[in-house]
N, C-alpha and C. Protein backbone atom coordinates (compact mmCIF):
# COMPACT_ATOMS: atom_id res chain seq x y z
N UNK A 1 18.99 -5.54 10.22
CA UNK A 1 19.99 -4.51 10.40
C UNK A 1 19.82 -3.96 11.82
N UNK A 2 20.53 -4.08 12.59
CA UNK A 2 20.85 -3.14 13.99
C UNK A 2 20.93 -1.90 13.81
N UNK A 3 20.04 -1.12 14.42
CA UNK A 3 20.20 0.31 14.50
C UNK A 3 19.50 1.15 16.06
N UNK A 4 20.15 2.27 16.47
CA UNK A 4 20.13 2.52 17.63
C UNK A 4 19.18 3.58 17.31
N UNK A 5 18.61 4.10 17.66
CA UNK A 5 17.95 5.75 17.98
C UNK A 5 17.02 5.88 18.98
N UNK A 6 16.85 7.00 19.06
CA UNK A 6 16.31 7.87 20.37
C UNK A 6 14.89 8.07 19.87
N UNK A 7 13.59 7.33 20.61
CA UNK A 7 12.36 7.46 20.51
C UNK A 7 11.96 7.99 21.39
N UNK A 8 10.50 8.76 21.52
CA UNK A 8 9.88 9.01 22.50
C UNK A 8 9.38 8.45 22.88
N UNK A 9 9.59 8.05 24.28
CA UNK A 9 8.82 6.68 24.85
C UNK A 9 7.11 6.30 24.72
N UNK A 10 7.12 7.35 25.13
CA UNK A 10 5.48 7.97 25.00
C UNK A 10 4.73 7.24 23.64
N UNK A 11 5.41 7.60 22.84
CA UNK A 11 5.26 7.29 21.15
C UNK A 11 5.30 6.02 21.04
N UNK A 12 6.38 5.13 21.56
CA UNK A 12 6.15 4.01 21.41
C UNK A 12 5.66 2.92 21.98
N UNK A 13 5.49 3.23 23.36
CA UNK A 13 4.46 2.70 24.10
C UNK A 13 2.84 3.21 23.06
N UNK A 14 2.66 3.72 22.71
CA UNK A 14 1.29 3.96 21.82
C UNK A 14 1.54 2.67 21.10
N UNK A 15 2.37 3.05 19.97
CA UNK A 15 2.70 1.99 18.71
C UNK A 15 2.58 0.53 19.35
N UNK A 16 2.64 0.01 20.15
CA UNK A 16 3.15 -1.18 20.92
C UNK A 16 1.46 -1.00 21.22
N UNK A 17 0.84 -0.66 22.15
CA UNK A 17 -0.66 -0.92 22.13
C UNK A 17 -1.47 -0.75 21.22
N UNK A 18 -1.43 0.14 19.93
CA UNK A 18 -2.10 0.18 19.37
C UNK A 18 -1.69 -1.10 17.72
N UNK A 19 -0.83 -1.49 17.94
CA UNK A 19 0.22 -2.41 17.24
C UNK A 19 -0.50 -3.84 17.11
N UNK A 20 -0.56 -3.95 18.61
CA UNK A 20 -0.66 -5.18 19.41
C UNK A 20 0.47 -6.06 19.43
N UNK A 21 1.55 -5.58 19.47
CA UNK A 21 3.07 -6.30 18.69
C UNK A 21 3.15 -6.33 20.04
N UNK A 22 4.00 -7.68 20.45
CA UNK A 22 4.98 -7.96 21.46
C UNK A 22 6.23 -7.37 21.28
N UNK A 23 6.65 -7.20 20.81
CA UNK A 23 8.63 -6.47 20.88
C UNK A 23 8.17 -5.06 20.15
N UNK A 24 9.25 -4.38 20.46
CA UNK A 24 9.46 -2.93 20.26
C UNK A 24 9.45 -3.20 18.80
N UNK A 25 10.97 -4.12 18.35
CA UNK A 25 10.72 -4.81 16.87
C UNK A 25 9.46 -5.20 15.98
N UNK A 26 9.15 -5.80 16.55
CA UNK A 26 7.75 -6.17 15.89
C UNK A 26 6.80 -4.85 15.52
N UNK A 27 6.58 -4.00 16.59
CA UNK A 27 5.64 -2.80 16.34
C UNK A 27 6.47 -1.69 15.28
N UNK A 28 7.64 -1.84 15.27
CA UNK A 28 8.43 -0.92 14.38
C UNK A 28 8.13 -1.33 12.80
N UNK A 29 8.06 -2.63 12.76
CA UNK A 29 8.23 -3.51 11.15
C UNK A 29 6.70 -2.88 11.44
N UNK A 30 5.77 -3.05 11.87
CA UNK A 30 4.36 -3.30 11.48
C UNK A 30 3.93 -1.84 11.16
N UNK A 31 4.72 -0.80 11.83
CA UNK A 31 4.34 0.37 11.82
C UNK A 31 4.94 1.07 9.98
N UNK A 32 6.09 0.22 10.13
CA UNK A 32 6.65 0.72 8.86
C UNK A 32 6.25 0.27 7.23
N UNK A 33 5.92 -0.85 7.81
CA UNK A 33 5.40 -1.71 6.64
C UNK A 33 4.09 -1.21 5.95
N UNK A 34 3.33 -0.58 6.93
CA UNK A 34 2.00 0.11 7.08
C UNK A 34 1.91 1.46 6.37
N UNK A 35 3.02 2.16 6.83
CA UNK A 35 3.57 3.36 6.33
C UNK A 35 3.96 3.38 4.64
N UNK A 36 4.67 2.37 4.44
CA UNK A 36 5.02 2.08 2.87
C UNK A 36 3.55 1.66 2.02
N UNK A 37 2.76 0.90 2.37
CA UNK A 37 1.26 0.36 2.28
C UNK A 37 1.01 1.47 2.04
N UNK A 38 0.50 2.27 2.49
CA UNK A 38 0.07 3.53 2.23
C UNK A 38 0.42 4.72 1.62
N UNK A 39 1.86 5.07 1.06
CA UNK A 39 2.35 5.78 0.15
C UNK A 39 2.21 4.57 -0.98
N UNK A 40 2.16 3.46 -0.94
CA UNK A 40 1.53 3.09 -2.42
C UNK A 40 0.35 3.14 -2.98
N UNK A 41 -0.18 3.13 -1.97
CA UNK A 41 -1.96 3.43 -2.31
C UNK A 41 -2.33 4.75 -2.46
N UNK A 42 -1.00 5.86 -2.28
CA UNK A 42 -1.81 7.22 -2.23
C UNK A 42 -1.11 7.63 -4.07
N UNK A 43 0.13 7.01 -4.08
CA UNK A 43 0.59 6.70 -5.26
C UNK A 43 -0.56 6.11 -6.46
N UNK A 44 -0.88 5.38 -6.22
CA UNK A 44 -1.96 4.51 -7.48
C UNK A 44 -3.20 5.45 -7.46
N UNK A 45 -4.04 6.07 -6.40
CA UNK A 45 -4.82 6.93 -5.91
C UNK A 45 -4.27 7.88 -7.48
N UNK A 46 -3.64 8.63 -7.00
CA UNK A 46 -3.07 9.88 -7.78
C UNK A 46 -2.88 9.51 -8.85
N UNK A 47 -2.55 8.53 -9.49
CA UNK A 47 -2.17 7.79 -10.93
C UNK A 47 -3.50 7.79 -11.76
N UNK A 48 -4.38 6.95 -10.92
CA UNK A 48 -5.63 7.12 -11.05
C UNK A 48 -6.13 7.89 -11.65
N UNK A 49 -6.49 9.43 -11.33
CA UNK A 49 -7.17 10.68 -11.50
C UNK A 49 -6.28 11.32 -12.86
N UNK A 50 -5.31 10.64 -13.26
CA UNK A 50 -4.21 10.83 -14.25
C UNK A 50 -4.05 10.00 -15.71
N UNK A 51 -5.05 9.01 -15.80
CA UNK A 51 -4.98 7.76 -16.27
C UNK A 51 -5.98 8.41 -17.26
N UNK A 52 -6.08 8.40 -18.96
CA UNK A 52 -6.60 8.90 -20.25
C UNK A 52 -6.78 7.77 -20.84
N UNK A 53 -7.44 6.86 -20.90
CA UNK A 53 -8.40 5.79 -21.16
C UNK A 53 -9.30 6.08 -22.57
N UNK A 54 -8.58 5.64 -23.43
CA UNK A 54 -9.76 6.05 -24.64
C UNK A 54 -10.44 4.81 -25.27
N UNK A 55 -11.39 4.21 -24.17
CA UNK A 55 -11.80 3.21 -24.42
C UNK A 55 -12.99 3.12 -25.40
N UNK A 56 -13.42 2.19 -25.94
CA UNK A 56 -14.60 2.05 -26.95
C UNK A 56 -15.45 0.89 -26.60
N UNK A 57 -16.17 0.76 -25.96
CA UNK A 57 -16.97 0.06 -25.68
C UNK A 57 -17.16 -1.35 -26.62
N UNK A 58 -17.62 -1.10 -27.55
CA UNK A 58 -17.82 -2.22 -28.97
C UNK A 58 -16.55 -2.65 -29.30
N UNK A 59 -15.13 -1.94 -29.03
CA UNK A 59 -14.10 -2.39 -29.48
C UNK A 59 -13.58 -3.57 -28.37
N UNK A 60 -13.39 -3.17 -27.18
CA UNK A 60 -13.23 -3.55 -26.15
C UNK A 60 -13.97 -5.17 -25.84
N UNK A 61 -15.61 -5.37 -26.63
CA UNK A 61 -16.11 -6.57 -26.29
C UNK A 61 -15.43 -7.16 -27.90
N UNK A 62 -15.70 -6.52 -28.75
CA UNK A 62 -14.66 -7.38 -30.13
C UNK A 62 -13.25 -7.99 -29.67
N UNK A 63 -12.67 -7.38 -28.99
CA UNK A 63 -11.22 -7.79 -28.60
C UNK A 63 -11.36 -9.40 -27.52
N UNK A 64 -12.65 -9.10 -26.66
CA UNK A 64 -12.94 -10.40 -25.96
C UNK A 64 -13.18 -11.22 -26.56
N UNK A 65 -14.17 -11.09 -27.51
CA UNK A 65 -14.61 -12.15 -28.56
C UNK A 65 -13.34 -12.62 -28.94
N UNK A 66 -12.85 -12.14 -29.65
CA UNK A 66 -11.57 -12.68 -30.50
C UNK A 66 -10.55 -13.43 -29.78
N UNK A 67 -10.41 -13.10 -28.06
CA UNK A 67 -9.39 -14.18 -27.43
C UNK A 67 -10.71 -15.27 -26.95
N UNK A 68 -11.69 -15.16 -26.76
CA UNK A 68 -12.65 -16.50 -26.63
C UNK A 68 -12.36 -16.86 -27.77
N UNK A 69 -12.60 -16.67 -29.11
CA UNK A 69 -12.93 -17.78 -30.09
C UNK A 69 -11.41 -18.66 -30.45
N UNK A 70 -9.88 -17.35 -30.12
CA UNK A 70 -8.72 -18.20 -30.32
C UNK A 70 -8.49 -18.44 -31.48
């Protein structure tokens, strides 16, 4: 998708060295892609600390047993 906007040069000359991307393009996808990467991981993070697990130890290795034996 083509799209125009107004960056701070400053800013993206960073992104571009710290990138290591050849095109303005390239450091934009890598920057963004990075950005999404990381609201999913802060996502699962938080899910995490949320997650009520009422596991049973003895039940849990019975259930293995039973798909080993088939």
């Amino acid at each position: 998708m083509r799209t125009t906007i107004d960056l701070p040069e400053g800013l993206l000359d960073e992104v571009l060295r710290t990138t290591g991307a050849t095109t303005r393009r390239e450091a934009l996808v890598a920057v963004l892609e990075d950005f999404l990467r990381r609201q999913r991981l802060r996502r699962v993070a938080e899910a995490a600390g949320g997650l009520d697990l009422d596991l049973d130890v003895r039940a849990l290795r019975a259930a293995g047993e039973e798909r080993l034996d088939g």
